[in-house]
Each structure stands twice: as C-alpha cells, then as structure tokens.
N, C-alpha and C. Protein backbone atom coordinates (compact mmCIF):
# COMPACT_ATOMS: atom_id res chain seq x y z
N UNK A 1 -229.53 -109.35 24.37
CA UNK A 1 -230.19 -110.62 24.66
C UNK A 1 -230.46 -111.32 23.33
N UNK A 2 -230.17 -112.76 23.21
CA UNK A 2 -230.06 -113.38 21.95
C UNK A 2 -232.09 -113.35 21.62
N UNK A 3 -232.52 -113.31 20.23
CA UNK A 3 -234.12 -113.32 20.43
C UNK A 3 -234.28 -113.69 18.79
N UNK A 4 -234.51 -114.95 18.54
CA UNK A 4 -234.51 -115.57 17.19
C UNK A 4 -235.82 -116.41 17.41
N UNK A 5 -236.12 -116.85 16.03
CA UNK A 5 -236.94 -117.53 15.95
C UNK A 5 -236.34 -119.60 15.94
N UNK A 6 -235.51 -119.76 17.10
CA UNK A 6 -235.03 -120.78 16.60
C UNK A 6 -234.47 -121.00 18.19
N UNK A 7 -234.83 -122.55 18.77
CA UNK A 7 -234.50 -123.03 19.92
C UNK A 7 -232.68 -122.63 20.45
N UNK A 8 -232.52 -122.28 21.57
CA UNK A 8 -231.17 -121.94 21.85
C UNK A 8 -230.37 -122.83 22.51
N UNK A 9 -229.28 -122.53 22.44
CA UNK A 9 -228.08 -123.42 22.94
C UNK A 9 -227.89 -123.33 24.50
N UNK A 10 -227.32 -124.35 25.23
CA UNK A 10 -227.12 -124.28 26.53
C UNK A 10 -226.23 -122.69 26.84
N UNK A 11 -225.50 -122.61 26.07
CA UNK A 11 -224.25 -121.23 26.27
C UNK A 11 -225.48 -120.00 25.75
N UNK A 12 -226.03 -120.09 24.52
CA UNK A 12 -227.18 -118.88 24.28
C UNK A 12 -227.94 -118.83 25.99
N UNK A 13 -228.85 -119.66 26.53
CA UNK A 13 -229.83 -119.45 27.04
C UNK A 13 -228.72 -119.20 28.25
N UNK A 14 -227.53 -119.47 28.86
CA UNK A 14 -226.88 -119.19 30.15
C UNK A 14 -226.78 -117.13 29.71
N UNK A 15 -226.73 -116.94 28.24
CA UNK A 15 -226.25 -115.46 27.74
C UNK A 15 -227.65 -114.84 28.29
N UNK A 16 -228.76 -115.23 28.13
CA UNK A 16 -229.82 -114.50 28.02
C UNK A 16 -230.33 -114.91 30.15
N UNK A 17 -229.80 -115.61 30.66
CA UNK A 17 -230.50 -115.70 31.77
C UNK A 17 -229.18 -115.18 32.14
N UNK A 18 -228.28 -114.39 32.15
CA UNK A 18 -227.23 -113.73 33.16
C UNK A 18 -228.28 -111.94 32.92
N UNK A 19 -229.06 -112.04 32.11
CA UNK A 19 -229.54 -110.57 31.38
C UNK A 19 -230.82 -110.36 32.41
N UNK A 20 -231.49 -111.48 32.11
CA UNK A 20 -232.53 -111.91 33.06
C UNK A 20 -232.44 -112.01 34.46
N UNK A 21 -231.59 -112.82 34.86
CA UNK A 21 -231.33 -112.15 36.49
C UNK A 21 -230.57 -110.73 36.85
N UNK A 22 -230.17 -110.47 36.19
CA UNK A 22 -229.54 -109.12 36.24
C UNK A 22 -230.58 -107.77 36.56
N UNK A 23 -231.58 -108.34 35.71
CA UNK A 23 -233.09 -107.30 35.49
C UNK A 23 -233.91 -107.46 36.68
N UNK A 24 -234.15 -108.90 36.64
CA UNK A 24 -234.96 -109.36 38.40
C UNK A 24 -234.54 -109.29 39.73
N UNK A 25 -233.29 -109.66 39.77
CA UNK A 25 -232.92 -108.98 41.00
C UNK A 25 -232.89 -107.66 41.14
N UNK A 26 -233.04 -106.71 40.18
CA UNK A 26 -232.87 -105.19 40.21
C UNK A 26 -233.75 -104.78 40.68
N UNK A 27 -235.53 -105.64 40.22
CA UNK A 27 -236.82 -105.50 40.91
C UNK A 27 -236.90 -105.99 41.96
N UNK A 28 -236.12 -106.42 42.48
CA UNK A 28 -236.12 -107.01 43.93
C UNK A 28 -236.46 -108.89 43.83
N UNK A 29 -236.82 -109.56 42.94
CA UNK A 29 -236.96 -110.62 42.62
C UNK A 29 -235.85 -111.56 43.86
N UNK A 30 -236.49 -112.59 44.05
CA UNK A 30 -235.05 -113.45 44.77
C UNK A 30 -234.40 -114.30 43.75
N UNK A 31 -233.50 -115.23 44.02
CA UNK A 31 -232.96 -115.84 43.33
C UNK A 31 -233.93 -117.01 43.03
N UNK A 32 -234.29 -117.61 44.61
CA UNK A 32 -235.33 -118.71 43.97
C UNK A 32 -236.48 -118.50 43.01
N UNK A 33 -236.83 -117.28 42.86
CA UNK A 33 -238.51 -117.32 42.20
C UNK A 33 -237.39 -117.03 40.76
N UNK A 34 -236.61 -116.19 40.27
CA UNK A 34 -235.79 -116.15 38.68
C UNK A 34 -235.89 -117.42 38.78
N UNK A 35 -235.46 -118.05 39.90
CA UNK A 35 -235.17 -120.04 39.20
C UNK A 35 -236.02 -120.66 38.89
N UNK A 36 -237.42 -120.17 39.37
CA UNK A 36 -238.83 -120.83 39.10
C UNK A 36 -239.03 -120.05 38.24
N UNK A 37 -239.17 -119.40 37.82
CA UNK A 37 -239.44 -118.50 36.62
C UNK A 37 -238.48 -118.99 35.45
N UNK A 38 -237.07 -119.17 35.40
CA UNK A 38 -236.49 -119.72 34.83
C UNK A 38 -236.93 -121.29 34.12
N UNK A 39 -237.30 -121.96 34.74
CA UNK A 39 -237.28 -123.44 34.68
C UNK A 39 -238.45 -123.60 34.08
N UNK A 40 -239.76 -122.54 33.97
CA UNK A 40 -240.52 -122.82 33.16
C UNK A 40 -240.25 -122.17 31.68
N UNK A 41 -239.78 -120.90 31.65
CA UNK A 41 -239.66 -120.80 30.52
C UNK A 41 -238.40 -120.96 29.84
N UNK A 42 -237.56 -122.19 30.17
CA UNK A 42 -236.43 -122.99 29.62
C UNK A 42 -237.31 -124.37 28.47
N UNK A 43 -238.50 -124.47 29.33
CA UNK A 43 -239.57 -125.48 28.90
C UNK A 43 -240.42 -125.09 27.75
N UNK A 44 -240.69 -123.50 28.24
CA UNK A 44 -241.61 -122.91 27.13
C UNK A 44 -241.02 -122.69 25.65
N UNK A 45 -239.98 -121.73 26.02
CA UNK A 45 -239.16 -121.36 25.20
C UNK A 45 -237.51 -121.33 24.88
N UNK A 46 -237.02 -122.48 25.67
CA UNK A 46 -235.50 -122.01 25.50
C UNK A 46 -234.94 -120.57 26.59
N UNK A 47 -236.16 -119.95 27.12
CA UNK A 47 -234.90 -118.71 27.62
C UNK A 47 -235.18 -118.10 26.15
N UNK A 48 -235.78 -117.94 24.72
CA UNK A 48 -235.87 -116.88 23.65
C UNK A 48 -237.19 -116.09 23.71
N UNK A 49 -236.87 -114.58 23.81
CA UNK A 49 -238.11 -114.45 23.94
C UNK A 49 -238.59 -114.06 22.27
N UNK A 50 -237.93 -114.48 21.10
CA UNK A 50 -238.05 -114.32 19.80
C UNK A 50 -238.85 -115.87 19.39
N UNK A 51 -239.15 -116.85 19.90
CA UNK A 51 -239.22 -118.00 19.33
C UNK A 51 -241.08 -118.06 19.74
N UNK A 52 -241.41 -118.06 18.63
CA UNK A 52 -242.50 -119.06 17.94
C UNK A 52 -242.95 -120.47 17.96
N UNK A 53 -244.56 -120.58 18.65
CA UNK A 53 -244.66 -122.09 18.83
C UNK A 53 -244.51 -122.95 17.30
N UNK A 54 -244.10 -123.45 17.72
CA UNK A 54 -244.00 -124.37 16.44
C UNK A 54 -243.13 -123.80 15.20
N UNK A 55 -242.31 -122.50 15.14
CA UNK A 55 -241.95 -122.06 14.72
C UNK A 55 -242.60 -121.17 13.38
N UNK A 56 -243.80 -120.89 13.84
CA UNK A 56 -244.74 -120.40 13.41
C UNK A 56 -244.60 -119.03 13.32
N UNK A 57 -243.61 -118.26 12.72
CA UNK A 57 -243.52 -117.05 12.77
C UNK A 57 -244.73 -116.23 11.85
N UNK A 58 -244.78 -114.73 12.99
CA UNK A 58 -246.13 -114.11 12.32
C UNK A 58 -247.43 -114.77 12.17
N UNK A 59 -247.59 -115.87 13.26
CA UNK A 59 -248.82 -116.73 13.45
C UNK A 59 -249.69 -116.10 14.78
N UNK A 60 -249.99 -114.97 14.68
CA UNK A 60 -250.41 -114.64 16.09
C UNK A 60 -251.52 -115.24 16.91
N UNK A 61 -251.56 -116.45 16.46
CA UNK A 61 -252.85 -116.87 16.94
C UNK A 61 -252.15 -118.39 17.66
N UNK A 62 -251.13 -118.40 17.65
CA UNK A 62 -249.90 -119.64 18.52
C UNK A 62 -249.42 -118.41 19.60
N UNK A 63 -248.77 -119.20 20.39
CA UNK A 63 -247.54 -119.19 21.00
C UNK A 63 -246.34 -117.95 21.02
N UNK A 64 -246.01 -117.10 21.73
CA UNK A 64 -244.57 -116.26 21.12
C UNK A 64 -244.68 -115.88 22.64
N UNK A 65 -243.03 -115.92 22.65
CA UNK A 65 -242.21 -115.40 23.75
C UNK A 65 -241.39 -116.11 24.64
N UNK A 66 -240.74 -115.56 25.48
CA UNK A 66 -240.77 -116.35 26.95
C UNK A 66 -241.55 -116.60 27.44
N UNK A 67 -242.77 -116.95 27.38
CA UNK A 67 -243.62 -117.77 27.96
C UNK A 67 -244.77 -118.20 27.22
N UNK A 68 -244.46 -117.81 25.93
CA UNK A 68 -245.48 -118.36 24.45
C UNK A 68 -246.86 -117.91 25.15
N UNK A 69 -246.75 -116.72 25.10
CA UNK A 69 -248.22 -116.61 25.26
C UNK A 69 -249.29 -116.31 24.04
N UNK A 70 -250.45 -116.79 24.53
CA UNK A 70 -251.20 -117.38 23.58
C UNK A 70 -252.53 -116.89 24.18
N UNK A 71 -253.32 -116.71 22.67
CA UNK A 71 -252.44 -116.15 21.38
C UNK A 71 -251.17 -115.11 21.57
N UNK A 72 -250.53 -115.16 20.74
CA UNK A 72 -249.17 -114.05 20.94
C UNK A 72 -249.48 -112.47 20.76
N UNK A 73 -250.66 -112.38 20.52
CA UNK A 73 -251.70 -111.52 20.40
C UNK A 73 -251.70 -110.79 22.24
N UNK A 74 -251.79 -111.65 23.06
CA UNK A 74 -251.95 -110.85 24.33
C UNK A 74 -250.91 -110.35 24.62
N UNK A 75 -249.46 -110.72 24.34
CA UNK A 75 -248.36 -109.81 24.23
C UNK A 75 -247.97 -108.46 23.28
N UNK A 76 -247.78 -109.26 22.27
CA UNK A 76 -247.32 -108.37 20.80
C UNK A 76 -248.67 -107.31 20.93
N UNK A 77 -249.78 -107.04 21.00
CA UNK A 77 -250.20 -105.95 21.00
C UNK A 77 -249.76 -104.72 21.98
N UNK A 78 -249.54 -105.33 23.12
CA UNK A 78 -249.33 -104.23 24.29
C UNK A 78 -247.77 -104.06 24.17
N UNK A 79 -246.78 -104.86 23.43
CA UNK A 79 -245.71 -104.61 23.02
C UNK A 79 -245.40 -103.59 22.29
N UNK A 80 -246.20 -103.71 21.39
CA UNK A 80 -246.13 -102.85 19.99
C UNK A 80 -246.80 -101.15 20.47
N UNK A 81 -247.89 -101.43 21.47
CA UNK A 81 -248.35 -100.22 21.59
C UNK A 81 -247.42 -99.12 22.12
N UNK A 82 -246.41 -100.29 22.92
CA UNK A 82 -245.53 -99.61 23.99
C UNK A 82 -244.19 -99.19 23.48
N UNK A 83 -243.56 -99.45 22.20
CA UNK A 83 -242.39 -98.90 21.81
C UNK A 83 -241.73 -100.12 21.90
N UNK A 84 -241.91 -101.14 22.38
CA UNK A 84 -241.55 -102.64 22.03
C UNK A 84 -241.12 -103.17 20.98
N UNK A 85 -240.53 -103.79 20.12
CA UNK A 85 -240.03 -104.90 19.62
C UNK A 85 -240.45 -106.03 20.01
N UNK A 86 -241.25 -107.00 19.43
CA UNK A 86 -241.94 -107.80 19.89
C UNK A 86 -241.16 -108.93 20.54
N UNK A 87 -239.87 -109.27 20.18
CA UNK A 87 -239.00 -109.65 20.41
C UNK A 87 -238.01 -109.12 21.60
N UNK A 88 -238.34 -108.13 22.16
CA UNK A 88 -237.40 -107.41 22.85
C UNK A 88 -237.08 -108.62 24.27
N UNK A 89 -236.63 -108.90 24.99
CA UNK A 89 -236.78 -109.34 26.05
C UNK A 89 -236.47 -108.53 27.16
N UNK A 90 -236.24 -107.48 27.51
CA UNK A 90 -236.57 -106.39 28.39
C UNK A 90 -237.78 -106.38 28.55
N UNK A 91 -238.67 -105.97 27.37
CA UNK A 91 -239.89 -105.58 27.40
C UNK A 91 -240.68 -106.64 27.90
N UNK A 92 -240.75 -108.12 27.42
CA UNK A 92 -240.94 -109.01 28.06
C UNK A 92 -240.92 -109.36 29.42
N UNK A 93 -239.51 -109.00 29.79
CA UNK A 93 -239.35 -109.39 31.16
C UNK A 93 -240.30 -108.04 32.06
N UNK A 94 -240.50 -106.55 31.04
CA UNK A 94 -241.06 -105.56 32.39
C UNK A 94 -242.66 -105.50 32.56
N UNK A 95 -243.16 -106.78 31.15
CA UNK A 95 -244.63 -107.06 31.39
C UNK A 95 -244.71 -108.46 32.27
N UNK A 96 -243.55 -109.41 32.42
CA UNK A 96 -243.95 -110.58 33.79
C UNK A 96 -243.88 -109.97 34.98
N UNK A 97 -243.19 -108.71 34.93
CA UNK A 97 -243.01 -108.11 36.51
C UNK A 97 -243.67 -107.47 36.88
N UNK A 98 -244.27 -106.79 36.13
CA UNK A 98 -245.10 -105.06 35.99
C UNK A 98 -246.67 -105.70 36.08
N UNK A 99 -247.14 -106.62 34.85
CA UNK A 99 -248.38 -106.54 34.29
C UNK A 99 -249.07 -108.06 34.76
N UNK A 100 -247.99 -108.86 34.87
CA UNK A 100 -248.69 -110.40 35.20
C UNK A 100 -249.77 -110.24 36.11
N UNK A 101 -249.78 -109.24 37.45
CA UNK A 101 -250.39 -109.70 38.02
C UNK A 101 -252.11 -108.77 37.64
N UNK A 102 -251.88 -107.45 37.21
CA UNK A 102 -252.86 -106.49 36.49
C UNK A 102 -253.60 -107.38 35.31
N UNK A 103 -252.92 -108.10 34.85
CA UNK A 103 -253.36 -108.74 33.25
C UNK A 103 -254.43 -110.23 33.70
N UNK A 104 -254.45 -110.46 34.99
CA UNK A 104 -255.12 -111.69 34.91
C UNK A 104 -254.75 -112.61 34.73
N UNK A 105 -253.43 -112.92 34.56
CA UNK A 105 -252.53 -113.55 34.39
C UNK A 105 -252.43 -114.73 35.65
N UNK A 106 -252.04 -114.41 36.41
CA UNK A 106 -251.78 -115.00 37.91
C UNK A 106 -252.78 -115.05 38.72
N UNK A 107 -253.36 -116.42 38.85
CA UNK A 107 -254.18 -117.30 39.51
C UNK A 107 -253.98 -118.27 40.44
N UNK A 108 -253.68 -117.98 41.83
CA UNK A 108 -253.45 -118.57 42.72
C UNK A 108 -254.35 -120.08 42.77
N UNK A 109 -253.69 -121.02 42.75
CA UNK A 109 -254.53 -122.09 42.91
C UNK A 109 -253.89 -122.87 44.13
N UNK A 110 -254.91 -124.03 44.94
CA UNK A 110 -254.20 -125.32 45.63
C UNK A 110 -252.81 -125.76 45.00
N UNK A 111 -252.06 -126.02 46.06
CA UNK A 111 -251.40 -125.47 47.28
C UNK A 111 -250.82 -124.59 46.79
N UNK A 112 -250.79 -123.83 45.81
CA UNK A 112 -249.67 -122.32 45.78
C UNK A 112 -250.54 -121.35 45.87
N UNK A 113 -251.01 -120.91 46.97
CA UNK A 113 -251.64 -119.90 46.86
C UNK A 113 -250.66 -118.25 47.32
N UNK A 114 -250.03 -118.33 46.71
CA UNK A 114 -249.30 -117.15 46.47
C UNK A 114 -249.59 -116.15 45.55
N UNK A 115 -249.61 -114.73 46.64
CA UNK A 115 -249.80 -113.46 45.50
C UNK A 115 -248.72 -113.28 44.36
N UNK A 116 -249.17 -112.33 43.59
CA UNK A 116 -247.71 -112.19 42.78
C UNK A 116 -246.57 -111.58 43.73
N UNK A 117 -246.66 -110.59 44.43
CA UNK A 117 -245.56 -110.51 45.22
C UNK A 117 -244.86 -111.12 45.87
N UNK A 118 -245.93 -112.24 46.81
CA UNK A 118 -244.63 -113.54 47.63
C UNK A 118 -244.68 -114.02 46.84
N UNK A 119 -244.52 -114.24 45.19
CA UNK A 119 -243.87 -115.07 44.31
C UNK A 119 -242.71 -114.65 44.09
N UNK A 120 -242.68 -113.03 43.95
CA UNK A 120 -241.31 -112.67 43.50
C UNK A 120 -240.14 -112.70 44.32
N UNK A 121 -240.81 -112.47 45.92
CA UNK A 121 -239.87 -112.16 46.86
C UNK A 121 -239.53 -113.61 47.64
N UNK A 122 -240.52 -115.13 47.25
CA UNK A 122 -240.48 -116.00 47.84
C UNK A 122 -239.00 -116.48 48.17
N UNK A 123 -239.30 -116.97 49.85
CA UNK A 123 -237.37 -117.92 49.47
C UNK A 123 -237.70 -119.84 50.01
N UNK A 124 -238.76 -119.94 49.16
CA UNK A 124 -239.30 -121.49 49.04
C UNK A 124 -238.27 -122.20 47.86
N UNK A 125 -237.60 -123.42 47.78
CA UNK A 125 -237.02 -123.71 46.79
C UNK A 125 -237.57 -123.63 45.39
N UNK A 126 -236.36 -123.62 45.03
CA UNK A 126 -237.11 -122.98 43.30
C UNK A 126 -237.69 -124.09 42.78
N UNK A 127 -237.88 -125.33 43.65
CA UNK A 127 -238.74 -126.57 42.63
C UNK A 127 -240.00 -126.06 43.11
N UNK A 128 -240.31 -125.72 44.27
CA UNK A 128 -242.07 -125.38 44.50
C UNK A 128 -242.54 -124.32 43.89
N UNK A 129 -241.44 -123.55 43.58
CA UNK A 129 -241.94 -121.45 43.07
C UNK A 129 -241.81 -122.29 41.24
N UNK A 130 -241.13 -123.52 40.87
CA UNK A 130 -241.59 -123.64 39.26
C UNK A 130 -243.17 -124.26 39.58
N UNK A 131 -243.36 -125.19 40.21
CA UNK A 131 -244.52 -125.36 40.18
C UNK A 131 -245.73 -124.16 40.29
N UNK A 132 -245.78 -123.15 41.48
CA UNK A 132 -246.20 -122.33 41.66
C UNK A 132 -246.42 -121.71 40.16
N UNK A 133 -245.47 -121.30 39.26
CA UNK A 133 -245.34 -120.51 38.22
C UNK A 133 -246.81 -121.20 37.46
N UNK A 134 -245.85 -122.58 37.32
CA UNK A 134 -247.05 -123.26 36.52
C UNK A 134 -248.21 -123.46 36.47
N UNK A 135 -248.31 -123.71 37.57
CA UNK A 135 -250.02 -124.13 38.22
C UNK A 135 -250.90 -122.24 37.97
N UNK A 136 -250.02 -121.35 38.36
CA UNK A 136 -250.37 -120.10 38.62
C UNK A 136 -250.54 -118.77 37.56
N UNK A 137 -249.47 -119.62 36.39
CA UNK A 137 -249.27 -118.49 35.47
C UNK A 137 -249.14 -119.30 34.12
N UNK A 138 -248.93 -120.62 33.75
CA UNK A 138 -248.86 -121.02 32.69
C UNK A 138 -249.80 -121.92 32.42
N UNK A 139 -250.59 -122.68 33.50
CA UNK A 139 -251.48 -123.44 32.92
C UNK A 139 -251.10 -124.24 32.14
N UNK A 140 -250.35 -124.83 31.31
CA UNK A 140 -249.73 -125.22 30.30
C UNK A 140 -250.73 -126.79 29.79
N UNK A 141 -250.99 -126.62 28.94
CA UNK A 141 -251.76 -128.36 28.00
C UNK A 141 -250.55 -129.55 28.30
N UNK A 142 -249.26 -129.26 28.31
CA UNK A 142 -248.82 -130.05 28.71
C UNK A 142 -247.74 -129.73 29.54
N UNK A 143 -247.72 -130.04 30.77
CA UNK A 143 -247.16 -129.49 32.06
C UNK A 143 -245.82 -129.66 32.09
N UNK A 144 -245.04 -131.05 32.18
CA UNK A 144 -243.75 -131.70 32.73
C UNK A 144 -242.96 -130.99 33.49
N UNK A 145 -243.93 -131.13 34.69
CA UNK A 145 -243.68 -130.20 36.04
C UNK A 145 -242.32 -130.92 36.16
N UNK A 146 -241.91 -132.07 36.39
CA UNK A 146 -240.55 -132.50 37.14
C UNK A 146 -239.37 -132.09 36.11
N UNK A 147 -239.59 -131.96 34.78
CA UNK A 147 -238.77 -130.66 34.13
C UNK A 147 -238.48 -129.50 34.64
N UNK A 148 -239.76 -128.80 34.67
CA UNK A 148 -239.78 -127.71 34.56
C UNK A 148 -238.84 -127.29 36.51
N UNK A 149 -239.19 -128.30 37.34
CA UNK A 149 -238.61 -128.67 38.45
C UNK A 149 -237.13 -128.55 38.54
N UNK A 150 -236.48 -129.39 37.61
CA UNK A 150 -235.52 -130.08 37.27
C UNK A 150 -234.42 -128.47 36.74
N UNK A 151 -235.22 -127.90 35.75
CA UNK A 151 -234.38 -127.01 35.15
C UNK A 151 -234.21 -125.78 36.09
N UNK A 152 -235.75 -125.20 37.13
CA UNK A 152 -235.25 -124.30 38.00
C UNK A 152 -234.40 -124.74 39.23
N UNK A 153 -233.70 -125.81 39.20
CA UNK A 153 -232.93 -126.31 40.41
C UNK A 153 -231.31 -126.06 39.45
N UNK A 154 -231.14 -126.69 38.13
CA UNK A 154 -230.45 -126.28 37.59
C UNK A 154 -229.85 -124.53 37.76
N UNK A 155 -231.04 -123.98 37.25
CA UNK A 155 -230.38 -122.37 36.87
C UNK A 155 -230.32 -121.77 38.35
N UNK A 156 -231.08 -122.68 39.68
CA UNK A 156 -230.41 -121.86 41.25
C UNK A 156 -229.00 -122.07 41.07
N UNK A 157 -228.52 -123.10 40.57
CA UNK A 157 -227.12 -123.62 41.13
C UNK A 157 -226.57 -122.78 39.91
N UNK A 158 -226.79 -123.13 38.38
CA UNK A 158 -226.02 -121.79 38.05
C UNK A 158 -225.80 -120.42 38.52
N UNK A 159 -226.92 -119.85 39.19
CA UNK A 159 -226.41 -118.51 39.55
C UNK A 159 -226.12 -118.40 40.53
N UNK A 160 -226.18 -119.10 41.80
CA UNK A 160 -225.54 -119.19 43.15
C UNK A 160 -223.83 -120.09 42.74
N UNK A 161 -223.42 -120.53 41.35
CA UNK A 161 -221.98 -120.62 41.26
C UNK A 161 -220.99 -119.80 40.63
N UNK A 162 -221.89 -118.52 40.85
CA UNK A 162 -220.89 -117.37 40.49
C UNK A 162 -220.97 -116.72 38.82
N UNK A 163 -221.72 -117.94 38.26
CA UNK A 163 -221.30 -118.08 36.62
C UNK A 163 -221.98 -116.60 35.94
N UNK A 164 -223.25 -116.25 37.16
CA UNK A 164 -223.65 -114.88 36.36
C UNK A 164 -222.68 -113.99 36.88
N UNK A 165 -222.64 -112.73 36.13
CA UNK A 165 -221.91 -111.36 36.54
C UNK A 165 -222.51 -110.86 37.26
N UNK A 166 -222.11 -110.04 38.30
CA UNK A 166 -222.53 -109.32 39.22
C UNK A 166 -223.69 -108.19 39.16
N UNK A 167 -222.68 -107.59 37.85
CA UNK A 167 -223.47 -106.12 37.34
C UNK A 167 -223.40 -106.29 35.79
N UNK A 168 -224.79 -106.97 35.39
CA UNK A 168 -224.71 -106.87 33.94
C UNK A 168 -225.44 -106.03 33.32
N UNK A 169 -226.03 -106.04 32.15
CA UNK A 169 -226.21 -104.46 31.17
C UNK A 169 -227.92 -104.96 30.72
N UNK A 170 -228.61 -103.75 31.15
CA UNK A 170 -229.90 -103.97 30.03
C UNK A 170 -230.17 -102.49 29.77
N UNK A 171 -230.99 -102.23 29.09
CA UNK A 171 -231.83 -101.35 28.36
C UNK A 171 -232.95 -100.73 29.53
N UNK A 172 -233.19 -99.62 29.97
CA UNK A 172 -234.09 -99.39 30.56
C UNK A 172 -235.06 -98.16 29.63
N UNK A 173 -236.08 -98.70 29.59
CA UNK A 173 -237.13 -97.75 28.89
C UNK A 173 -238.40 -97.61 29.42
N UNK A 174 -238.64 -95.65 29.08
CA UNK A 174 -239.65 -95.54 29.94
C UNK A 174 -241.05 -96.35 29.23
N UNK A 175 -242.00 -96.31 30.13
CA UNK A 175 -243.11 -97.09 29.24
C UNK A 175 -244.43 -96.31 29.95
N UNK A 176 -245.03 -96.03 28.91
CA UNK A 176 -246.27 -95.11 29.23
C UNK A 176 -247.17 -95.38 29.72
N UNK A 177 -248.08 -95.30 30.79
CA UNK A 177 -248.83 -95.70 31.61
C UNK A 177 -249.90 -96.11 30.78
C-alpha cells in the first residue's frame, strides 16, 4: 500500500483502495459502506494513510492517517504499542474496523443513527453511509459533505466496474488484545 507523506495520484489512491476493499470485504464490509468510508477519507487524506495534516510530519499534535486523526497521538500510540508502523495501512484499516466503535469514536447522530455494525454491513447508497461516516465518525471543522458524497459514488462505480481484483494481497497480523 503506497503510505508517504505527500498527497496521491488518482492511479496511487485507485492502488491503495483495490488493498482497502480487498481487506473490508474480507470483514464482511459491503461495498456501499468501503464507498462511504472511501469518499471521506479521499477528502481527509488522499486514500494515504502516511500523510500529515498540513504536511506536518512528526507533529503529533495535527492530523495523520486515513482519517487524520487528531491529535495523531490517538492513533500512533496504539499503533506503535501494537507492532504497527505508524504508517502501515493494514493496521489502520484493523483499528476503523476493530476499534472505531470500542474507541468512542462513533457517535450516532440525527438522521444516521446507525450502529457501527449497520454501518459496515449497510446497503443504503454510499452518498448517505459518506454522510453517516461524517456526521458519525469524523466530525470534521470543515465538512464538504457533497464531496465527500461525490467521491463515495465515484469509488461504488469504480469497484462495481470490475477495476478492483478479485483476490488481492494484504498482510495479516496478529494483534494483542
């Protein structure tokens, strides 16, 4: 998975979301919620889970990841504790699946009041499950929901046109309770 400190290319971020759905559908994820999940952090971060707000590397008190969390401190510690690479995007992707909803993370608000589970398994179009994300898990200072809209309608139609591989490759590691 590409993981730099530096915004990615349409062909990088299609490399890193064939990796990414590959991993979520494995958890049972549907296609629409990867696409809502997708479409926000195309917004956050490019699809890198190496990139730095502002490009603020080693600023742990910004932004870092696929989903710039902030401080980068609530990631990179439980990363690091765990045999992580702070950068890894496996590891990333097995704390949005695993921990979002344990971490406090996910806050059902008006009208998405969805658990984390009918988020993952939802089959609502992926423009309501980006909103959902947002309203639910990113909070974001500055939203641009009809982006963030815009791009998980995008990456449904990329991966319902075949463009991901069927059976692609990640890293599975155990991680200690």
């Amino acid at each position: 998975m590409i993981s730099s400190n530096k915004y990615l290319t349409q062909k990088e971020m299609q490399e890193n979301v064939n990796e990414i759905y590959t991993y979520l559908n494995g958890k049972g994820w549907t296609i629409n919620a990867i696409a809502g999940l997708l479409g926000n952090i195309q917004r956050e971060s490019t699809i890198n889970p190496g990139l730095w707000q502002s490009f603020k590397e080693g600023d742990y008190s910004v932004g870092f990841g696929f989903v710039q969390w902030t401080p980068a401190s609530k990631y990179t510690n439980w990363a690091t504790a765990n045999g992580y690479e702070i950068g890894d995007g496996i590891g990333q992707l097995y704390w949005i699946d695993q921990l979002t909803e344990s971490s406090g993370e996910w806050l059902p608000v008006e009208p998405y009041k969805l658990t984390w589970a009918q988020f993952k398994t939802s089959t609502e179009t992926p423009e309501y499950l980006a909103s959902a994300y947002l309203k639910n898990f990113e909070r974001a200072g500055t939203e641009k929901e009809d982006e963030r809209k815009q791009n998980a309608r995008a990456w449904y139609d990329y991966i319902n046109s075949g463009s991901v591989p069927a059976a692609g490759r990640y890293i599975v590691r155990f991680v200690p309770a």
